[in-house]
N, C-alpha and C. Protein backbone atom coordinates (compact mmCIF):
# COMPACT_ATOMS: atom_id res chain seq x y z
N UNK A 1 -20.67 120.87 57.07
CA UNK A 1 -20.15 121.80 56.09
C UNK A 1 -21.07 123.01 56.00
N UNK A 2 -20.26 124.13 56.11
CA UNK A 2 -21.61 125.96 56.00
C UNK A 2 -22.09 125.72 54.60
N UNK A 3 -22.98 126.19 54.40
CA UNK A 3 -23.34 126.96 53.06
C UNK A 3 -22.83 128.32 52.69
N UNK A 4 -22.05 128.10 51.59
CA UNK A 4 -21.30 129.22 50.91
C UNK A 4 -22.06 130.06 50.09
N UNK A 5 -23.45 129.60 50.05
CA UNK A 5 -24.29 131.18 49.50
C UNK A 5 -24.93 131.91 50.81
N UNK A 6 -24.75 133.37 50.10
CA UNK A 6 -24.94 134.48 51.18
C UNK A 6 -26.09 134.58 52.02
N UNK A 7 -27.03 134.62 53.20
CA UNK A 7 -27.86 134.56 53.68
C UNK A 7 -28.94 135.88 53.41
N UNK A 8 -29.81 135.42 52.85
CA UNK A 8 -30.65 136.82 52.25
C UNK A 8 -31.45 137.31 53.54
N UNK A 9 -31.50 138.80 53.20
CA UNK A 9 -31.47 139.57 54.41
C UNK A 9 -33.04 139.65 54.21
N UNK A 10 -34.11 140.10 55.26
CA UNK A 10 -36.00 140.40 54.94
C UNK A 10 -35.30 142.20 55.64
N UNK A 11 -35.41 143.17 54.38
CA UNK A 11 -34.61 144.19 54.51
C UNK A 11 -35.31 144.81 55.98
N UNK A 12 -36.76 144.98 55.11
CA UNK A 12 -37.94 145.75 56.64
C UNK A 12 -37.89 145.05 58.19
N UNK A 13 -37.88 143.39 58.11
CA UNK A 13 -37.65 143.06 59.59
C UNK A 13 -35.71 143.87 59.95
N UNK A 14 -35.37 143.58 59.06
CA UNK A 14 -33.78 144.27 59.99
C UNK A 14 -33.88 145.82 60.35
N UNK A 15 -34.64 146.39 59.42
CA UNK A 15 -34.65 147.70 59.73
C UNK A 15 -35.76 148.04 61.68
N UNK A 16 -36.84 147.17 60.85
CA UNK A 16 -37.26 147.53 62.51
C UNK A 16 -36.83 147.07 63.51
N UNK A 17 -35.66 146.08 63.37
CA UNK A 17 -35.21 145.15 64.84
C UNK A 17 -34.18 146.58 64.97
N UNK A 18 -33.44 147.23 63.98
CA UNK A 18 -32.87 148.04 64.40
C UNK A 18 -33.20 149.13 65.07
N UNK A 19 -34.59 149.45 64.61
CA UNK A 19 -34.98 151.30 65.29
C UNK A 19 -34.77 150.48 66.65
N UNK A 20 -35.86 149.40 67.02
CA UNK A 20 -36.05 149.17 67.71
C UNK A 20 -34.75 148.85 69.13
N UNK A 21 -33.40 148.30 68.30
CA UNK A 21 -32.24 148.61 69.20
C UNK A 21 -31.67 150.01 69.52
N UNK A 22 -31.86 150.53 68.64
CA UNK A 22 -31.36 152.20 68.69
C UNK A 22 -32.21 152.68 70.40
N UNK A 23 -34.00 152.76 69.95
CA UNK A 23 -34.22 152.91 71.00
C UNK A 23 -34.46 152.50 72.47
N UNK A 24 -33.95 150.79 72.49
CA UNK A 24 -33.90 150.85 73.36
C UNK A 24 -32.37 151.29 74.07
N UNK A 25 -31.28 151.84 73.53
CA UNK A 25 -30.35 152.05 73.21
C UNK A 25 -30.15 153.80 73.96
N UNK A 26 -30.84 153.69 73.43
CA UNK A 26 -31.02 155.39 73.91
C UNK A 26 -31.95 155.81 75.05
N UNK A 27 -32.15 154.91 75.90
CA UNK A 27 -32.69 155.43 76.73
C UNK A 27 -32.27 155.40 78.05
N UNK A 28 -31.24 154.38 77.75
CA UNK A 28 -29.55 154.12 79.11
C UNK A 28 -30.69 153.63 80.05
N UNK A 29 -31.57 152.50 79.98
CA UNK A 29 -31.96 151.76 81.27
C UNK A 29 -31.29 150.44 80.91
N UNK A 30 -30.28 149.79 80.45
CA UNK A 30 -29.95 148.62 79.82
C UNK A 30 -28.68 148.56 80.77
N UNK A 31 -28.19 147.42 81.31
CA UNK A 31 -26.69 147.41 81.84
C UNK A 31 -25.84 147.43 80.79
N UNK A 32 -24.41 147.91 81.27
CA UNK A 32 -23.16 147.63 80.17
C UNK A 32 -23.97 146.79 79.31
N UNK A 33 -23.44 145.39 79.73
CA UNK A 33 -23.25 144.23 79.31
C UNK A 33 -24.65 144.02 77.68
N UNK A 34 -25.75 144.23 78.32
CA UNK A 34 -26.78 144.49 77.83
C UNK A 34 -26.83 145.29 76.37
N UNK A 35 -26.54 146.61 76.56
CA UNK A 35 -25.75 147.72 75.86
C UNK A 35 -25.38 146.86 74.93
N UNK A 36 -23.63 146.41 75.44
CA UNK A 36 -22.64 146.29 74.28
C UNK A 36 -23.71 144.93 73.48
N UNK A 37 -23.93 144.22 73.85
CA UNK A 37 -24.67 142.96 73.21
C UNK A 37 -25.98 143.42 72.36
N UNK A 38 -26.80 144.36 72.73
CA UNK A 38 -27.53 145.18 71.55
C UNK A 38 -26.52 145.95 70.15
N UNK A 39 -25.70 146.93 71.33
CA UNK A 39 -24.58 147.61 69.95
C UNK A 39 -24.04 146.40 69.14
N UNK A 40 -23.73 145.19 69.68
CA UNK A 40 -23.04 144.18 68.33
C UNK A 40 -24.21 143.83 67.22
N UNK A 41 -25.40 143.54 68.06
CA UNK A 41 -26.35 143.14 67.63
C UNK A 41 -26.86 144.20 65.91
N UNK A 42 -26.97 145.68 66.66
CA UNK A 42 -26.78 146.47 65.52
C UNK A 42 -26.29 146.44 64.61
N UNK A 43 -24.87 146.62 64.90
CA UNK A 43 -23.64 146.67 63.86
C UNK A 43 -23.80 145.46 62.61
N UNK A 44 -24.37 144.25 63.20
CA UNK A 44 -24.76 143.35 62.63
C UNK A 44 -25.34 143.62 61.83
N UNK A 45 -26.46 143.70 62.46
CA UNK A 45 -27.62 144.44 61.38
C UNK A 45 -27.43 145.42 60.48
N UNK A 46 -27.14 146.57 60.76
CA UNK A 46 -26.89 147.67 60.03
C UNK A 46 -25.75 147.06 58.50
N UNK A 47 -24.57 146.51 58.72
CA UNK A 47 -23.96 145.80 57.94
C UNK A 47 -24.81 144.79 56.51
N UNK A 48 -25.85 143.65 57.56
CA UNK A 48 -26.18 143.42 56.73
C UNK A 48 -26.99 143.91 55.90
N UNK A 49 -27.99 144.58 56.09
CA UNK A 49 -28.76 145.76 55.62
C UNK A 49 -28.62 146.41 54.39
N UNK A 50 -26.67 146.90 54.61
CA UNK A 50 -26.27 147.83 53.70
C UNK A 50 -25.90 146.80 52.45
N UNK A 51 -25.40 145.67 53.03
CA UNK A 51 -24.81 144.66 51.77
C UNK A 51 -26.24 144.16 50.68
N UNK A 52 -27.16 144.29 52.01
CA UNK A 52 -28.82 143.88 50.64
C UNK A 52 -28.85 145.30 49.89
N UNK A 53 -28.91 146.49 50.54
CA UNK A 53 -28.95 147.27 49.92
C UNK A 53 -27.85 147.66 48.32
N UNK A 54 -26.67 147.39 48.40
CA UNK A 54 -25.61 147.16 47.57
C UNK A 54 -26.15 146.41 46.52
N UNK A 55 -26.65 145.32 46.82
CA UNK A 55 -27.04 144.28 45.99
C UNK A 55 -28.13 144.83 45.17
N UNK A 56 -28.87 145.57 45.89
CA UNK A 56 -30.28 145.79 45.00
C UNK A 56 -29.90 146.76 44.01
N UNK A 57 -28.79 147.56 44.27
CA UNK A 57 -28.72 148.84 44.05
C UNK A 57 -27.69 147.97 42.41
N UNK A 58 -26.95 147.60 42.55
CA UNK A 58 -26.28 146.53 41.26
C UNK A 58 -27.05 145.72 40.63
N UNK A 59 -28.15 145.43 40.98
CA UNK A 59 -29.23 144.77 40.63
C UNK A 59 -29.85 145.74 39.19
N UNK A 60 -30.60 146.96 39.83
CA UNK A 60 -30.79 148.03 39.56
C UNK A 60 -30.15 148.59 38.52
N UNK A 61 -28.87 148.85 38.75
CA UNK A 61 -28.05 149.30 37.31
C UNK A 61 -28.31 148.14 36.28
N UNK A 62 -28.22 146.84 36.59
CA UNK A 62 -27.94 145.87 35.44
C UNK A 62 -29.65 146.28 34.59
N UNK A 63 -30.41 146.62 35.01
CA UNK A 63 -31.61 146.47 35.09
C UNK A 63 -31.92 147.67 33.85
N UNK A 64 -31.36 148.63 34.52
CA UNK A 64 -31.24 149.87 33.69
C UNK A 64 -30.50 150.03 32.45
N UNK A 65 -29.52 149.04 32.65
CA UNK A 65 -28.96 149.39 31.57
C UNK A 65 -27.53 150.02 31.85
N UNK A 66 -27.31 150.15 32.77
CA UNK A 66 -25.88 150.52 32.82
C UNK A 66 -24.57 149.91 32.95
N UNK A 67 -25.08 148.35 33.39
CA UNK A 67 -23.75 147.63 33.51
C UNK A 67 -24.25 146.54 32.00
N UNK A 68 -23.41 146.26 31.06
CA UNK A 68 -23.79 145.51 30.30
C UNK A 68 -23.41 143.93 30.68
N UNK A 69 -23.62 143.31 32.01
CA UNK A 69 -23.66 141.96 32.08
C UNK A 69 -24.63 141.47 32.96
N UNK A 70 -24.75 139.83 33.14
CA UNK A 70 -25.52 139.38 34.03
C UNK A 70 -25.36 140.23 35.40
N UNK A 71 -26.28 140.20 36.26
CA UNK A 71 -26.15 140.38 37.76
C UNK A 71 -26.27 138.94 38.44
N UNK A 72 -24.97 138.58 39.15
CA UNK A 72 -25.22 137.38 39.96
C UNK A 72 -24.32 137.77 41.41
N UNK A 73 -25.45 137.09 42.63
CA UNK A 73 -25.39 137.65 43.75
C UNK A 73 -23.54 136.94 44.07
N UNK A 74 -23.41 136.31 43.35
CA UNK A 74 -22.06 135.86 44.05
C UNK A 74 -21.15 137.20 43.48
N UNK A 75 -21.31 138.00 42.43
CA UNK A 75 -20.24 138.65 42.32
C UNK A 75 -20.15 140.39 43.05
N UNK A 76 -21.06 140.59 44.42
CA UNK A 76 -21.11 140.79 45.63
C UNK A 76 -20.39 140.15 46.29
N UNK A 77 -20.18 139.25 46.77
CA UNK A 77 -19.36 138.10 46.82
C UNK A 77 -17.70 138.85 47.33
N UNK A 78 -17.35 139.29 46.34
CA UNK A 78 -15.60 139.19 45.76
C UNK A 78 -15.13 141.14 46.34
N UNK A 79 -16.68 141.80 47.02
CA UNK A 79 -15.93 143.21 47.73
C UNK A 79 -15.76 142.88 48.89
């Protein structure tokens, strides 16, 4: 059976696995195959990235004061 809570992202390792695909990405010594399997690899990343980022950022408002309820990561969850 999966586990139905969300897998927490370590924001800084995704960010550097990413420069780090970008450039090897950009320098066209990689085959196709190679390529597209980094670009998924990205997209991955970049995705999850933005959803920690989302989270922190709702985190943040509750924090501040702008949303008047709990913050719970499941209700990320439901976009």
């Amino acid at each position: 059976m999966a586990d139905s809570k969300p897998k927490r992202v370590n924001l800084e390792k995704a960010m550097s696995e990413l420069e780090e695909i970008v450039e090897q990405l950009e320098t066209g010594e990689q085959s196709l195959d190679k390529s597209l399997q980094q670009f998924e690899r990205g997209v991955k990343l970049s995705r999850d990235c933005q959803a920690a980022l989302d989270q922190a950022e709702q985190k943040v408002e509750v924090l501040i004061g702008e949303e008047l309820r709990e913050f719970s990561p499941e209700d990320d969850e439901d976009s």
